[in-house]
N, C-alpha and C. Protein backbone atom coordinates (compact mmCIF):
# COMPACT_ATOMS: atom_id res chain seq x y z
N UNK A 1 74.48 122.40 94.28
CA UNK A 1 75.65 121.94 93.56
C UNK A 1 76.78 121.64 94.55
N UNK A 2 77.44 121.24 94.01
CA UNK A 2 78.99 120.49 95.16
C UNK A 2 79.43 121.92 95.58
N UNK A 3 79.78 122.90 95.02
CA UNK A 3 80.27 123.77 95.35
C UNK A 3 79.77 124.72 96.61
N UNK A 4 78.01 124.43 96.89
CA UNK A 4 77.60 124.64 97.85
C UNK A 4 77.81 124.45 99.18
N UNK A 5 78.61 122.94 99.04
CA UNK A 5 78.93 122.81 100.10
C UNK A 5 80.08 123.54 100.87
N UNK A 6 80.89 124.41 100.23
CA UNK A 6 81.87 125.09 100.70
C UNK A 6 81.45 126.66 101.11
N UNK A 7 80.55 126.80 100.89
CA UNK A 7 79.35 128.32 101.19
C UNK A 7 80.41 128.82 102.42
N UNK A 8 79.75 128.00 103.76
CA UNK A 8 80.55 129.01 104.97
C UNK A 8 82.11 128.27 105.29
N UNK A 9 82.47 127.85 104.29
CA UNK A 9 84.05 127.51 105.24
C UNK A 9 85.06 128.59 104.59
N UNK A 10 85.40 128.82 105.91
CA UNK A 10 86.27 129.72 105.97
C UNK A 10 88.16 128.97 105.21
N UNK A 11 89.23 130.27 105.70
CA UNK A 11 90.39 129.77 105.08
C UNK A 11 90.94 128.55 105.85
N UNK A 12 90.49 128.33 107.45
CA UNK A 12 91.16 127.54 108.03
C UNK A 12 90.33 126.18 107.83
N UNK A 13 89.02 126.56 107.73
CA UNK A 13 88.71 124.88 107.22
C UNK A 13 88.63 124.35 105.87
N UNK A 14 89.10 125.10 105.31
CA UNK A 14 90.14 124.70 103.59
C UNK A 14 91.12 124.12 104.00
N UNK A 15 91.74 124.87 105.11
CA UNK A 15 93.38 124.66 105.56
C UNK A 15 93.06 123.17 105.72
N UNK A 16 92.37 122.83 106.68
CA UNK A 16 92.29 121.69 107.89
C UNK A 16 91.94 120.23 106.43
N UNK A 17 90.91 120.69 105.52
CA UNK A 17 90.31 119.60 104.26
C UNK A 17 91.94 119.30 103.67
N UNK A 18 92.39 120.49 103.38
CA UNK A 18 93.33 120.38 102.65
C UNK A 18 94.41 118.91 103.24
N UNK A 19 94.58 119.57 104.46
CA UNK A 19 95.89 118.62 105.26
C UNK A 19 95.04 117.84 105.30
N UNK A 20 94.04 117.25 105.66
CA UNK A 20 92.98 115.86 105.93
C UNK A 20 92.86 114.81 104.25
N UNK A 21 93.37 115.63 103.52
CA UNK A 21 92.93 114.77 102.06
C UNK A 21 94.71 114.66 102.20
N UNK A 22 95.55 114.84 101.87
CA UNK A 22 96.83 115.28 101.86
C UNK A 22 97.15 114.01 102.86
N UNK A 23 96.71 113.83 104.20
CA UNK A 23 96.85 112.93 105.21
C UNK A 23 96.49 111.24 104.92
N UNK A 24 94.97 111.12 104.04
CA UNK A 24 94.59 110.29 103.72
C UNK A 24 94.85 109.80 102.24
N UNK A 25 95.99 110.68 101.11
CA UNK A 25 96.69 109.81 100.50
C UNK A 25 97.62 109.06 100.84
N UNK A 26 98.57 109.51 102.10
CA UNK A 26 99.65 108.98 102.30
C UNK A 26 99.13 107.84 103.15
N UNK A 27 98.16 108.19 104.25
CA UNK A 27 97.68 106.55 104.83
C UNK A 27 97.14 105.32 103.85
N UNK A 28 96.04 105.68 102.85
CA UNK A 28 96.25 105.06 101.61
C UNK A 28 97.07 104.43 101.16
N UNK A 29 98.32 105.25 100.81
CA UNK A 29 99.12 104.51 100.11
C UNK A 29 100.65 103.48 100.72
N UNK A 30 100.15 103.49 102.47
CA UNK A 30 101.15 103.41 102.64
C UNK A 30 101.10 101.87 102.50
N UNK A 31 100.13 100.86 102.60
CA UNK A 31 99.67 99.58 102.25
C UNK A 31 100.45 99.06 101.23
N UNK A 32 100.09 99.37 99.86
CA UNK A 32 100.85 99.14 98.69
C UNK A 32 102.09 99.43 98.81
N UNK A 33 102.37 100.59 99.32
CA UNK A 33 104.09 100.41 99.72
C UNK A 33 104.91 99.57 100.34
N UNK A 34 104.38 98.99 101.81
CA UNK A 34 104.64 97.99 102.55
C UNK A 34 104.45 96.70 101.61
N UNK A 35 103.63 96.57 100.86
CA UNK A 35 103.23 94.99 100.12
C UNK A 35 104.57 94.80 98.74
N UNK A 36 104.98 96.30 98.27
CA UNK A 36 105.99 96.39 97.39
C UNK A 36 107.31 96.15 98.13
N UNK A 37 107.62 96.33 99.31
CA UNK A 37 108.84 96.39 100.09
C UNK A 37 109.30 94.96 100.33
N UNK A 38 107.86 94.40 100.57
CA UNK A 38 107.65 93.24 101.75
C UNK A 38 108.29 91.88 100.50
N UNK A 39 107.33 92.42 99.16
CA UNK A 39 107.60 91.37 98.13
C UNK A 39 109.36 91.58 97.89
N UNK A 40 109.93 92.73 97.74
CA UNK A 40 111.28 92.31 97.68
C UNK A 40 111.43 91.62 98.75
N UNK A 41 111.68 91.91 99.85
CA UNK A 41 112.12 91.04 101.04
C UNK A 41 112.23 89.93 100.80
N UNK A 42 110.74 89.24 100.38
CA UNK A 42 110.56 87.63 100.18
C UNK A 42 111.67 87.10 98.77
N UNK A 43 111.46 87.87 97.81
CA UNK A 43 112.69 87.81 96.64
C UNK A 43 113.69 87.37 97.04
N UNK A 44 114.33 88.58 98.14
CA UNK A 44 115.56 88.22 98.55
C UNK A 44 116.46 86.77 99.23
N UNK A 45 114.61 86.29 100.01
CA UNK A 45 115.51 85.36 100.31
C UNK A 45 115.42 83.91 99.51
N UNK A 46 113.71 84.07 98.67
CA UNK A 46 113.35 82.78 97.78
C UNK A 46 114.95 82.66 96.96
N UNK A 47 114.96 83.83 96.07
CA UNK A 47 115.94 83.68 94.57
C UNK A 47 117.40 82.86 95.09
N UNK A 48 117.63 83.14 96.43
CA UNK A 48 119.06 82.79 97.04
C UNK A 48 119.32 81.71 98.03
N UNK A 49 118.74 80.45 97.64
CA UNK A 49 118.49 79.93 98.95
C UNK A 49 119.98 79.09 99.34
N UNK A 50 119.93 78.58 97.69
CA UNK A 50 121.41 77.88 97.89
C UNK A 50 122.62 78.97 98.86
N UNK A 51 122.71 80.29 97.94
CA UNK A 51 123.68 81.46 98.45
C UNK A 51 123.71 82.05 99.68
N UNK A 52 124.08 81.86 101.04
CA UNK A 52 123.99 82.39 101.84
C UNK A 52 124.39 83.84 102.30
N UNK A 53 125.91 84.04 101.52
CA UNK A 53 125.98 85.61 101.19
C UNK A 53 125.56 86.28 100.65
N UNK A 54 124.52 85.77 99.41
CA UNK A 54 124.49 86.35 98.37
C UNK A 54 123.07 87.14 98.99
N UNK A 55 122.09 86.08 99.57
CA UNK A 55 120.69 85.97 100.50
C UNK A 55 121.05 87.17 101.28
N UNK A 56 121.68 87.19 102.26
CA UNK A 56 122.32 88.10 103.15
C UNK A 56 122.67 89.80 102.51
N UNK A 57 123.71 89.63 101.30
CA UNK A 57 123.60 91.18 101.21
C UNK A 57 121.82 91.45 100.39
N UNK A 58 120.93 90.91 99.87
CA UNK A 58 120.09 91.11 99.18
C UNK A 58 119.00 91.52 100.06
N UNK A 59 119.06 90.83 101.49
CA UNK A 59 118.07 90.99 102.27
C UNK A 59 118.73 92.60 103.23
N UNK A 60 119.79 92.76 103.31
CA UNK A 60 120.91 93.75 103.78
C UNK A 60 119.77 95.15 103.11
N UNK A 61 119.87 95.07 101.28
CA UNK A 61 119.58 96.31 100.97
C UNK A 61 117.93 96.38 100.73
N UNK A 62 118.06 95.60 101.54
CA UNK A 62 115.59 95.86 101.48
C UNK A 62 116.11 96.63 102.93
N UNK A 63 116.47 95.99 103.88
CA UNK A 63 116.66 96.61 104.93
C UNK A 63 116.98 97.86 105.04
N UNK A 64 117.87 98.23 104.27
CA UNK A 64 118.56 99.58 104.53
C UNK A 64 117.39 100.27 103.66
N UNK A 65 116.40 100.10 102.98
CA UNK A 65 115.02 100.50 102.09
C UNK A 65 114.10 100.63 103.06
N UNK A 66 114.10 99.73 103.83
CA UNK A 66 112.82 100.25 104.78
C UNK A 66 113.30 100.30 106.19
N UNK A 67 114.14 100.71 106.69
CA UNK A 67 114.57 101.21 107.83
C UNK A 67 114.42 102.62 108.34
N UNK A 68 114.55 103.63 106.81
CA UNK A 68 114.19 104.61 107.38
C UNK A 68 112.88 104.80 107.19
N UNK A 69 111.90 104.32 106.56
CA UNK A 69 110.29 104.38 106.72
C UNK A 69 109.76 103.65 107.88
N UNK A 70 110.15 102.48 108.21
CA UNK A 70 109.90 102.72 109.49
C UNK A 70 110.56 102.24 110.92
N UNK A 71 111.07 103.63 111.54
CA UNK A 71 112.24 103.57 111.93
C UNK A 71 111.61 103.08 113.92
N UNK A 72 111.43 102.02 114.07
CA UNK A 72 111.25 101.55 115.47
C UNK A 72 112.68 101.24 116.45
């Protein structure tokens, strides 16, 4: 049964599965996040093309959205 497979692991390689599944939602999900960020971005500047200020603060607050995720 599935549960067999956990026979000899001890607490630290629970520990280690644990952080390793825990690790591979957030790499997972970080795709769809970037593709949700990315599509505002493009919003910002399609919806405003005539508006140059308007383009500008819109693209301003994606920025300040993903600046601290990823901060290079």
């Amino acid at each position: 049964a599935f549960h067999e497979l956990f026979t000899f692991a001890d607490r630290w390689d629970c520990l280690l599965m644990a952080a390793g599944s825990v690790g591979a939602v957030v790499h997972g999900s970080a795709m769809p996040v970037f593709f949700l960020l990315f599509g505002d971005l493009v919003n910002g500047f399609g919806k405003n093309q005539t508006h140059l200020s308007v383009m500008t603060h819109e693209v301003s607050k994606v920025r300040l959205t993903v600046s601290p995720a990823f901060p290079i």
